[in-house]
Structures are given as C-alpha cells and as structure tokens.
PDB file of N, CA and C in Angstrom:
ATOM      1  N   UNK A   1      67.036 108.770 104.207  1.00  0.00           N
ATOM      2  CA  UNK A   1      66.289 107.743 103.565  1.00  0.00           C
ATOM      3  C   UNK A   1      66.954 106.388 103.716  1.00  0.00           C
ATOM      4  N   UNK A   2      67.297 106.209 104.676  1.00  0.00           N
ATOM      5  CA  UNK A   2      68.028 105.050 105.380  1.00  0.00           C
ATOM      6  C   UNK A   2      67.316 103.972 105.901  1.00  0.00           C
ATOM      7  N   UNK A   3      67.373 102.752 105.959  1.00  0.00           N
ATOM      8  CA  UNK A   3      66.421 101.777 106.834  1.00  0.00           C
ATOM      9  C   UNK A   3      67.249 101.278 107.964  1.00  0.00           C
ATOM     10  N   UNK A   4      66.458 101.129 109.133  1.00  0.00           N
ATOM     11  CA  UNK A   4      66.947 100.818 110.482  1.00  0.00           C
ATOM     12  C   UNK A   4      66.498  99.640 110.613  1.00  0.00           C
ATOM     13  N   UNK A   5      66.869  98.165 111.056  1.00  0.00           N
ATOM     14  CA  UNK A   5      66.189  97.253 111.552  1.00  0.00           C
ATOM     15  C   UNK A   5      67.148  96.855 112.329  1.00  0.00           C
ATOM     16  N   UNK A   6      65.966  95.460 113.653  1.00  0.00           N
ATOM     17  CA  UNK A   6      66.166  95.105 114.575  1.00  0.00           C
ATOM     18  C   UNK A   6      67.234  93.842 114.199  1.00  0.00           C
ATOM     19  N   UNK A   7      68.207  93.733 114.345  1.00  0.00           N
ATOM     20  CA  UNK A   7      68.419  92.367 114.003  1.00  0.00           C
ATOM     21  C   UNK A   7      68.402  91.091 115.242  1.00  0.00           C
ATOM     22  N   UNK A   8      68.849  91.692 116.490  1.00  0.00           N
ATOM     23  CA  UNK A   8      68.780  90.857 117.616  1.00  0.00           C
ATOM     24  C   UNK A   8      68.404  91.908 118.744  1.00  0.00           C
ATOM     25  N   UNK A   9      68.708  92.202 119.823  1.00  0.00           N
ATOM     26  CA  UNK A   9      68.150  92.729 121.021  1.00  0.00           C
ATOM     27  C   UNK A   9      69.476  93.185 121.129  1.00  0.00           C
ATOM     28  N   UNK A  10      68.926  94.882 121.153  1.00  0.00           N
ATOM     29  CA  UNK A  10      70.236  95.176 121.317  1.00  0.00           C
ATOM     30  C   UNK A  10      71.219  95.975 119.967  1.00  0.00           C
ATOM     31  N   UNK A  11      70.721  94.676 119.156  1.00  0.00           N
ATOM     32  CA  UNK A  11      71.512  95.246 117.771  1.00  0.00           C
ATOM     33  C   UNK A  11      70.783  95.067 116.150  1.00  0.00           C
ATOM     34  N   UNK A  12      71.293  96.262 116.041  1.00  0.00           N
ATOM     35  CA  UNK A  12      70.631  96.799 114.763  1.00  0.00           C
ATOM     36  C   UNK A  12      71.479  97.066 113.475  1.00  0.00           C
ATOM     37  N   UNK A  13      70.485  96.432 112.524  1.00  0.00           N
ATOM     38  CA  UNK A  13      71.706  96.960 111.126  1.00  0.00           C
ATOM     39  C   UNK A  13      71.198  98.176 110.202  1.00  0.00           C
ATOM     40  N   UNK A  14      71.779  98.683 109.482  1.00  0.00           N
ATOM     41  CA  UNK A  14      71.498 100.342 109.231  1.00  0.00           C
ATOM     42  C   UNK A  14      71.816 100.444 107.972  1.00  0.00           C
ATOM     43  N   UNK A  15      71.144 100.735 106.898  1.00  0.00           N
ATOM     44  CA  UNK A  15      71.106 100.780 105.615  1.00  0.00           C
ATOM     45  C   UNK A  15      70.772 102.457 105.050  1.00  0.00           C
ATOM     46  N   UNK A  16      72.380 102.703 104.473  1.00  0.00           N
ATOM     47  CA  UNK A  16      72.398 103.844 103.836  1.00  0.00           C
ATOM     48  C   UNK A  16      72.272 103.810 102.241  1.00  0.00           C
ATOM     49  N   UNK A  17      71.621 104.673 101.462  1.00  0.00           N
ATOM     50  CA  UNK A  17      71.380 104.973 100.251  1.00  0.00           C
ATOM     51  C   UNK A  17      72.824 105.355  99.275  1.00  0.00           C
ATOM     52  N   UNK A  18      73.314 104.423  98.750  1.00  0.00           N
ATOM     53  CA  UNK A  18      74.778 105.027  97.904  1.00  0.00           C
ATOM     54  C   UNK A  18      75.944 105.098  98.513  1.00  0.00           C
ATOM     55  N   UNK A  19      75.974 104.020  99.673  1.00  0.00           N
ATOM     56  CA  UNK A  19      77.474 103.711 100.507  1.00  0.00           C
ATOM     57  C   UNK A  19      78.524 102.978  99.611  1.00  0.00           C
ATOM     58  N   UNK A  20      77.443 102.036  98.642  1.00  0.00           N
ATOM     59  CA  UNK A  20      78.281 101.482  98.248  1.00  0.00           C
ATOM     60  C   UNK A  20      79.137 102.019  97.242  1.00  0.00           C
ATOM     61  N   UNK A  21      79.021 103.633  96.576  1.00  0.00           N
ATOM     62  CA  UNK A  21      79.420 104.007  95.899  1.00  0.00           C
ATOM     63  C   UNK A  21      80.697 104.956  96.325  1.00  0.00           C
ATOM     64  N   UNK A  22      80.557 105.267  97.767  1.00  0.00           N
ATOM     65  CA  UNK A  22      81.269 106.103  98.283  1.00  0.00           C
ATOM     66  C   UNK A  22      82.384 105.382  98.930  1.00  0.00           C
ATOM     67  N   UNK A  23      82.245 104.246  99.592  1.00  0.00           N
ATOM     68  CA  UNK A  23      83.237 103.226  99.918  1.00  0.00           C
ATOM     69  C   UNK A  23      84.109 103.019  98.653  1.00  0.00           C
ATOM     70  N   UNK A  24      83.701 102.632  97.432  1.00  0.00           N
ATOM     71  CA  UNK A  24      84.482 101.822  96.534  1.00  0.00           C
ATOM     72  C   UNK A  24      85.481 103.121  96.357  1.00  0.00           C
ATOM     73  N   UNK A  25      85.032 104.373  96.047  1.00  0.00           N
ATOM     74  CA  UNK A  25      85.537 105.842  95.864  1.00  0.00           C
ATOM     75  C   UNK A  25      86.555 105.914  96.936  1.00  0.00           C
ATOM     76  N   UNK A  26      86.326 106.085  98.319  1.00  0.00           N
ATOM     77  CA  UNK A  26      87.440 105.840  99.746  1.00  0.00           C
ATOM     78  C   UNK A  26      88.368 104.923  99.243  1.00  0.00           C
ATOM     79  N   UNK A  27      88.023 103.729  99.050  1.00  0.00           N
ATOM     80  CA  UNK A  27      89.318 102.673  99.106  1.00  0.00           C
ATOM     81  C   UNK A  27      90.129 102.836  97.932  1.00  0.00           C
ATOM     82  N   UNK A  28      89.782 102.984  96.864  1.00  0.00           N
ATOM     83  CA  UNK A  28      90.527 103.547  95.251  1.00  0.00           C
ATOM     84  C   UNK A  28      91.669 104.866  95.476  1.00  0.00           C
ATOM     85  N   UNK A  29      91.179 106.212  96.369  1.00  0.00           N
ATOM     86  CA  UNK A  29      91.969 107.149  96.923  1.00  0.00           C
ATOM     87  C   UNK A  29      92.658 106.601  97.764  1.00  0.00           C
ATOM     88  N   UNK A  30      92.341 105.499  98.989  1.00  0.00           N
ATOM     89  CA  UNK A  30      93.291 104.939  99.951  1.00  0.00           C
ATOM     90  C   UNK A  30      94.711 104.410  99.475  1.00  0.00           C
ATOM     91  N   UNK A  31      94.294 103.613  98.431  1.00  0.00           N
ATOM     92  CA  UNK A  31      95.110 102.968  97.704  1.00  0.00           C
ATOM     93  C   UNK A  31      95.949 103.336  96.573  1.00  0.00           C
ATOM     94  N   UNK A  32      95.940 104.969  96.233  1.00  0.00           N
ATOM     95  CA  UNK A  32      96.677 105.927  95.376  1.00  0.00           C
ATOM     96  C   UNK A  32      97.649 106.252  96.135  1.00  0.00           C
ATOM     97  N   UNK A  33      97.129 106.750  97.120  1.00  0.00           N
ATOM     98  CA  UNK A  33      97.625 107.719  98.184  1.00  0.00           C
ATOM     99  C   UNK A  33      98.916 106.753  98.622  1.00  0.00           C
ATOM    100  N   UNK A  34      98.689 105.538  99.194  1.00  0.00           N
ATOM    101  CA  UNK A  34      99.751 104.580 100.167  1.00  0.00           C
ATOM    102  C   UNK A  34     100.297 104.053  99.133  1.00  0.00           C
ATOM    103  N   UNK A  35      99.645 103.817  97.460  1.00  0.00           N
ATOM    104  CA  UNK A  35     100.762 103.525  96.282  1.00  0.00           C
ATOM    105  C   UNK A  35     101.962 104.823  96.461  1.00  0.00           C
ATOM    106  N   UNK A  36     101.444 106.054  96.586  1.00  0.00           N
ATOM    107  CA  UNK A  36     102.576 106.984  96.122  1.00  0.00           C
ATOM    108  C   UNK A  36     103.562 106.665  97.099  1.00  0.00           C
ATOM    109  N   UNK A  37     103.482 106.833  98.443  1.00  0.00           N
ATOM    110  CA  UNK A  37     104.159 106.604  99.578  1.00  0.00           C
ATOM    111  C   UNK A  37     105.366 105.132  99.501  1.00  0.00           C
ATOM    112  N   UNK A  38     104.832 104.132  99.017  1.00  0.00           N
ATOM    113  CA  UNK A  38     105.218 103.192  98.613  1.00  0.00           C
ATOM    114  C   UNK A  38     106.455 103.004  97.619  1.00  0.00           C
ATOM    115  N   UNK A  39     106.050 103.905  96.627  1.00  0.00           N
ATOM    116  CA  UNK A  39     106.785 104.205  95.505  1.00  0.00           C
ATOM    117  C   UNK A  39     108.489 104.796  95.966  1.00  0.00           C
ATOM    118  N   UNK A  40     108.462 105.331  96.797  1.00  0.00           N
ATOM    119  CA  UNK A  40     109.056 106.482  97.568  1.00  0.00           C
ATOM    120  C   UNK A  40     110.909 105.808  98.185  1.00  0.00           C
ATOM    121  N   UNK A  41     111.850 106.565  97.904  1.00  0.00           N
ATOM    122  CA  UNK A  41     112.656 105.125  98.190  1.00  0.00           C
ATOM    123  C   UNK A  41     112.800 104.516  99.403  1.00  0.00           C
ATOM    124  N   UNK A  42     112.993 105.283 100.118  1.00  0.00           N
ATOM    125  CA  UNK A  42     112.950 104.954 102.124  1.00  0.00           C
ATOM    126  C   UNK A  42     111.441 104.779 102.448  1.00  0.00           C
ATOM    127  N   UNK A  43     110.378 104.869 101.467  1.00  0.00           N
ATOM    128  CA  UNK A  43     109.020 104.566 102.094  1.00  0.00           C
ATOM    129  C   UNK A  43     108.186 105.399 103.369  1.00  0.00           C
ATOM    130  N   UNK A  44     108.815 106.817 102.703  1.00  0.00           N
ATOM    131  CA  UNK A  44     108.664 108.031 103.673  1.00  0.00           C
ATOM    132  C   UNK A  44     108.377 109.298 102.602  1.00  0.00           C
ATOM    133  N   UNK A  45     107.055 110.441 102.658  1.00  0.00           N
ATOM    134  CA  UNK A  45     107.513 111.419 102.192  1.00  0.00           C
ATOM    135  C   UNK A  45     106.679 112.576 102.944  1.00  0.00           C
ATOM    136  N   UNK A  46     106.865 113.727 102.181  1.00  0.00           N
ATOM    137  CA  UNK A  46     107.013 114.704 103.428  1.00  0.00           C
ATOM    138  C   UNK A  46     105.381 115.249 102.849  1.00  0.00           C
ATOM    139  N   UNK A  47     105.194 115.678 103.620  1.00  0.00           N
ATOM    140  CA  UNK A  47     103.391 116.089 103.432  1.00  0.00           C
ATOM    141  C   UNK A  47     103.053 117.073 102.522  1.00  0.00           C
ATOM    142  N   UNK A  48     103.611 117.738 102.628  1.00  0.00           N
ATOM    143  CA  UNK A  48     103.554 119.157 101.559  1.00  0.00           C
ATOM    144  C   UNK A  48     104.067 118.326  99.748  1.00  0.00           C
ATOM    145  N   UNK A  49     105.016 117.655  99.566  1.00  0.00           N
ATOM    146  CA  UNK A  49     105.278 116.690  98.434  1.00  0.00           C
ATOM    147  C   UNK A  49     103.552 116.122  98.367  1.00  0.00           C
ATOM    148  N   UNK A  50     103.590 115.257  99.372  1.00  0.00           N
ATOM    149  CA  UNK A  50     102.474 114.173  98.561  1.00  0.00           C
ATOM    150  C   UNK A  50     100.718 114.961  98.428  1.00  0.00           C
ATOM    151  N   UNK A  51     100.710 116.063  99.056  1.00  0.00           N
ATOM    152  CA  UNK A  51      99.549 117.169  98.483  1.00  0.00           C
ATOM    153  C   UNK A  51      99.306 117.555  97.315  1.00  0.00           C
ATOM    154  N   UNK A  52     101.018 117.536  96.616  1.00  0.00           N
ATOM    155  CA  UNK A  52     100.699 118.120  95.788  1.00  0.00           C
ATOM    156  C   UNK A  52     100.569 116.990  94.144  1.00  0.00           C
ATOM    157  N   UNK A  53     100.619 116.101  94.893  1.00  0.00           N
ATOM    158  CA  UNK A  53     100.696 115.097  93.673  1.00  0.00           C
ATOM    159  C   UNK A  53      98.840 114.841  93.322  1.00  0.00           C
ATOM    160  N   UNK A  54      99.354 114.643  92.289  1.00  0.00           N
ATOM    161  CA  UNK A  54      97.674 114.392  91.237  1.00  0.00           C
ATOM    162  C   UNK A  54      96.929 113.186  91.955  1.00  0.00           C
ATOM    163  N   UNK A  55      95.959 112.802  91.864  1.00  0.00           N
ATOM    164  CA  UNK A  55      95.112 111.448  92.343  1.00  0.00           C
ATOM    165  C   UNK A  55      94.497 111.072  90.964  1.00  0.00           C
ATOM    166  N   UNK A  56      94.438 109.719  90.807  1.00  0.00           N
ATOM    167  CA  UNK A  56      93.527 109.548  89.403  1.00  0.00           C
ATOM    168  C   UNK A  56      91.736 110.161  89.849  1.00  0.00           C
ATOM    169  N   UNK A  57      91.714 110.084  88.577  1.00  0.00           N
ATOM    170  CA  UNK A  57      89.788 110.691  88.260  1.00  0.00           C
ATOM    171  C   UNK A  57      88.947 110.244  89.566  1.00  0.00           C
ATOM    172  N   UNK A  58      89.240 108.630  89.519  1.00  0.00           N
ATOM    173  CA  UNK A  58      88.017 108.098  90.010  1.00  0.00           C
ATOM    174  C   UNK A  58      88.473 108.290  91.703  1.00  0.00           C
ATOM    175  N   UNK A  59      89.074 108.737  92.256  1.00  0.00           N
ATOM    176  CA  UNK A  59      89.681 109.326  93.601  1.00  0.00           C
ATOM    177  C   UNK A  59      89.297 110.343  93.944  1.00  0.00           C
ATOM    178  N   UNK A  60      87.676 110.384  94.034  1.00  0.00           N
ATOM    179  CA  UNK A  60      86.765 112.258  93.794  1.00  0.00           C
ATOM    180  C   UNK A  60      86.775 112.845  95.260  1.00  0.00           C
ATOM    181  N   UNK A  61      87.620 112.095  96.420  1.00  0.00           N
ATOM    182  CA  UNK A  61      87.199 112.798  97.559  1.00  0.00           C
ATOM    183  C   UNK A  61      88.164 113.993  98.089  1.00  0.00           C
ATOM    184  N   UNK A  62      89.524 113.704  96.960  1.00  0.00           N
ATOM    185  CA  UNK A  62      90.507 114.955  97.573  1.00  0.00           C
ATOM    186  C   UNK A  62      91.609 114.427  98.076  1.00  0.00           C
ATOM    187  N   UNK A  63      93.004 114.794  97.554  1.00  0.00           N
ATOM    188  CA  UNK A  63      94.204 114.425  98.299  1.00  0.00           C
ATOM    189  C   UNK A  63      94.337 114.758  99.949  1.00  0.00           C
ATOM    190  N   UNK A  64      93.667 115.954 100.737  1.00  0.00           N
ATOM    191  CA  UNK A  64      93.809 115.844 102.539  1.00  0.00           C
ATOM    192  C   UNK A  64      93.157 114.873 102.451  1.00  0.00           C
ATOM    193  N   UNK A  65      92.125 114.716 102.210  1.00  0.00           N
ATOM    194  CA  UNK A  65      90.746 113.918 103.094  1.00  0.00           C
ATOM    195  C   UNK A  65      91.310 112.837 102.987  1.00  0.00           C
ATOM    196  N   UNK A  66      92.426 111.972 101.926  1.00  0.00           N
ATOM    197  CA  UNK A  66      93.077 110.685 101.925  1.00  0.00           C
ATOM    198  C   UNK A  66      94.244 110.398 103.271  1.00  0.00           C
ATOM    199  N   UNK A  67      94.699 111.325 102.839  1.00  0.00           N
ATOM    200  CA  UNK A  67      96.216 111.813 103.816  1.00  0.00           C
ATOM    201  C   UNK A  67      95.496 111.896 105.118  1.00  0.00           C
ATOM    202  N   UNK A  68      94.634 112.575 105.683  1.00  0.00           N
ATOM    203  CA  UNK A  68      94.241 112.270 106.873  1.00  0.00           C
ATOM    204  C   UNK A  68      93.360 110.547 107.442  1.00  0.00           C
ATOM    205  N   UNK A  69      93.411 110.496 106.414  1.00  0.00           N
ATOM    206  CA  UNK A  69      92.391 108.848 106.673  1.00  0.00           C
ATOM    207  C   UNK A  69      93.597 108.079 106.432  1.00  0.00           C
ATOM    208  N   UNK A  70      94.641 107.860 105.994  1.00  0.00           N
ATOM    209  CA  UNK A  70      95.870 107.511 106.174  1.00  0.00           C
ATOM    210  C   UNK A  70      97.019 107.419 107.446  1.00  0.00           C
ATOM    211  N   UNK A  71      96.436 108.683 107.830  1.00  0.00           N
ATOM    212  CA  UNK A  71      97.393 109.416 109.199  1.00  0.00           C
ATOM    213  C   UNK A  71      96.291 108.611 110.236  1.00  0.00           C
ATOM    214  N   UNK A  72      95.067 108.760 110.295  1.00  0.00           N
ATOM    215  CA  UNK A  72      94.678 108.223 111.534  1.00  0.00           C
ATOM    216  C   UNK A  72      93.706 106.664 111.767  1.00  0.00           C
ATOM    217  N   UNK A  73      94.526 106.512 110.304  1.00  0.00           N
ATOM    218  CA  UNK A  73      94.076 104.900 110.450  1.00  0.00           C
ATOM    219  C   UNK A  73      95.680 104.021 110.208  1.00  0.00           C
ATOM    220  N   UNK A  74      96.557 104.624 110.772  1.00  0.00           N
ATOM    221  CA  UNK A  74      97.881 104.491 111.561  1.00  0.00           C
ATOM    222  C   UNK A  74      98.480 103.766 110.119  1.00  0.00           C
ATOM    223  N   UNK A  75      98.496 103.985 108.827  1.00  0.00           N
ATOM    224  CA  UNK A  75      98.845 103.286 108.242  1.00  0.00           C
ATOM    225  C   UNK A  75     100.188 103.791 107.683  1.00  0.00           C
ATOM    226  N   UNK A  76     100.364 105.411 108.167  1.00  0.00           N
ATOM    227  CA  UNK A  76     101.253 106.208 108.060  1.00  0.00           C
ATOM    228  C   UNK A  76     102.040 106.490 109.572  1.00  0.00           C
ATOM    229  N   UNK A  77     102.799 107.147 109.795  1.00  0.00           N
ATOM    230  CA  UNK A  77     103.110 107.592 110.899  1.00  0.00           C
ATOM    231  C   UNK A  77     104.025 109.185 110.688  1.00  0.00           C
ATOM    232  N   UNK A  78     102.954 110.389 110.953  1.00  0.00           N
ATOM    233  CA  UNK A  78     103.529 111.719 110.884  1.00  0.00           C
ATOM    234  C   UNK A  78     104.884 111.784 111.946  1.00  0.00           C
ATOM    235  N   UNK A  79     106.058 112.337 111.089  1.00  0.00           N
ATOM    236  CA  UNK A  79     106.868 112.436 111.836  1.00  0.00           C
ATOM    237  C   UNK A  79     107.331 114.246 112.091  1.00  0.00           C
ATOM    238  N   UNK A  80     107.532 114.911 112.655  1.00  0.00           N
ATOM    239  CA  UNK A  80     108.217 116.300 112.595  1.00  0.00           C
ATOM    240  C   UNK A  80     109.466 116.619 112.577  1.00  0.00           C
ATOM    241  N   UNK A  81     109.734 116.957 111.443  1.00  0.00           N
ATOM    242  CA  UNK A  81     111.180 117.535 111.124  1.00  0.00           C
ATOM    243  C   UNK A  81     111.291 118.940 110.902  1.00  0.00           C
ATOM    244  N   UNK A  82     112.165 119.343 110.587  1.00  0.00           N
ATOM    245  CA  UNK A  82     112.681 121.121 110.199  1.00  0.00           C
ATOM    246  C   UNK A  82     111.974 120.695 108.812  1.00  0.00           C
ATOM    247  N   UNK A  83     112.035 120.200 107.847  1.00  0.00           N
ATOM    248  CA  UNK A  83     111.542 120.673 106.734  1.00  0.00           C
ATOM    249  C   UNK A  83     110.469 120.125 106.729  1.00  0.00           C
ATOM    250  N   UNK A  84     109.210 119.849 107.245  1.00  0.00           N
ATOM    251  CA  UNK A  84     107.792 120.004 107.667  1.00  0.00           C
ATOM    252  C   UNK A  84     107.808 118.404 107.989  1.00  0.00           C
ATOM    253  N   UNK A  85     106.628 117.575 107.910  1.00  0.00           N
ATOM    254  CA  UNK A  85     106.280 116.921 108.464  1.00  0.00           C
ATOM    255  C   UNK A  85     106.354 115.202 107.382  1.00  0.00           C
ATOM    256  N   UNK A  86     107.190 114.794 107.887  1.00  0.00           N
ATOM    257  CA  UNK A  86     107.275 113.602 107.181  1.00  0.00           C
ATOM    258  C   UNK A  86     105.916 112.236 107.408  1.00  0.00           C
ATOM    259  N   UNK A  87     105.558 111.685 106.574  1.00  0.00           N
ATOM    260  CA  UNK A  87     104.339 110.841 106.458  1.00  0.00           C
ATOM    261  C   UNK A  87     105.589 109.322 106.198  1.00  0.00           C
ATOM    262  N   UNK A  88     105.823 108.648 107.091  1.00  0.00           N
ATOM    263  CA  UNK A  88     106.438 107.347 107.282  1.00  0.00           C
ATOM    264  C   UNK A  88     105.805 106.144 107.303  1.00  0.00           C
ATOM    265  N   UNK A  89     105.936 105.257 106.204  1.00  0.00           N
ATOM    266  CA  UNK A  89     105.037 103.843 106.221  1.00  0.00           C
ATOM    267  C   UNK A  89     105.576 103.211 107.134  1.00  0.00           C
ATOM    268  N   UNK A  90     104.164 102.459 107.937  1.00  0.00           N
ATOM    269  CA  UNK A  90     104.171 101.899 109.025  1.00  0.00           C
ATOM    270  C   UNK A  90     104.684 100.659 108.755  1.00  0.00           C
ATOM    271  N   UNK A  91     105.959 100.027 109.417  1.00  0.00           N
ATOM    272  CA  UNK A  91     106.792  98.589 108.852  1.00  0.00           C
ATOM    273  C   UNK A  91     105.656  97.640 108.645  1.00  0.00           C
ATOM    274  N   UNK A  92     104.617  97.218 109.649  1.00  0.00           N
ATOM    275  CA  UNK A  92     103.894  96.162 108.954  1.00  0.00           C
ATOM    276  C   UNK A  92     102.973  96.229 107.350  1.00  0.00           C
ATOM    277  N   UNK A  93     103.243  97.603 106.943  1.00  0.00           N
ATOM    278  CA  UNK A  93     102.464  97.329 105.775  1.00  0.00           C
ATOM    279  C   UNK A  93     103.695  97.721 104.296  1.00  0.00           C
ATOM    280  N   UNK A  94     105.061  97.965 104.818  1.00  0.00           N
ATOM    281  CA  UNK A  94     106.326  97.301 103.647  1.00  0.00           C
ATOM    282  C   UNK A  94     106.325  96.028 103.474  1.00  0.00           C
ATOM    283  N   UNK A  95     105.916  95.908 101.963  1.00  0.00           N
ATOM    284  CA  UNK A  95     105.822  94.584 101.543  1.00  0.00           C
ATOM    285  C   UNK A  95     106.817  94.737 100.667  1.00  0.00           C
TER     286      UNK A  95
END
C-alpha cells in the first residue's frame, strides 16, 4: 500500500506506509548499541559480551539485527581473536 510517483524521467520517489516509525526504532537501537561499545575502555568489545547486554524498550528490533547493521555499515570493525570475535570502533567515529 505504497505510492510510486514520477518525479523526473528516470526517477521516482516511493512512499511506504509506517517508515517513519521503523526508522526512528533503527536509529534509537543504532545508537544503544555504538553507546555500549563506546562506553567500553579501549572502545572494543567482544560479540558474545555485547549480545548479551539488554537494549532499552523502545529498541524493538533485537540486539543481532543492531550488531549486524553496525558491522556492515563499517561503523564497527569485526576483528578475530582466540576468544571470539572482537567488534572495534572505527577511529573516525571516537569522539
């Protein structure tokens, strides 16, 4: 129940029903998730740790589904060690 229109030749803009509710939801978990990491003293923690940590309420999509939207929107960088897999903040975003 989406609307499609033309906007120029070529290109079109695309209107979904309740994005805007699901975006605000994404970025609130984005921003738990890279707080915990943050928190962290070297600004590194290991994947199996940050799974198991709580997310607030309004963060309804799930601690992987963050951690992977984290991992491949490079804001992390998975590293492999003997004791599983370290999640390393990417230097341009230590503030």
């Amino acid at each position: 129940q989406g609307v499609l229109t033309c906007r120029d030749v070529g290109c079109y803009w695309l209107s979904i029903p309740r994005v805007g509710e699901f975006m605000k939801t994404f970025l609130y978990g984005r921003r738990a998730i890279l707080q915990h990491v943050r928190r962290t003293k070297y600004k590194e923690i290991l994947q199996n740790e940050l799974e198991q940590r709580k997310l607030p309420k309004k963060a309804l999509l799930g601690v992987l589904y963050h951690i992977y939207d984290i991992i491949g929107s490079d804001a992390v960088a998975p590293v492999e060690t003997s004791s599983g897999i370290v999640l390393r903040l990417q230097p341009e975003l230590i503030r």
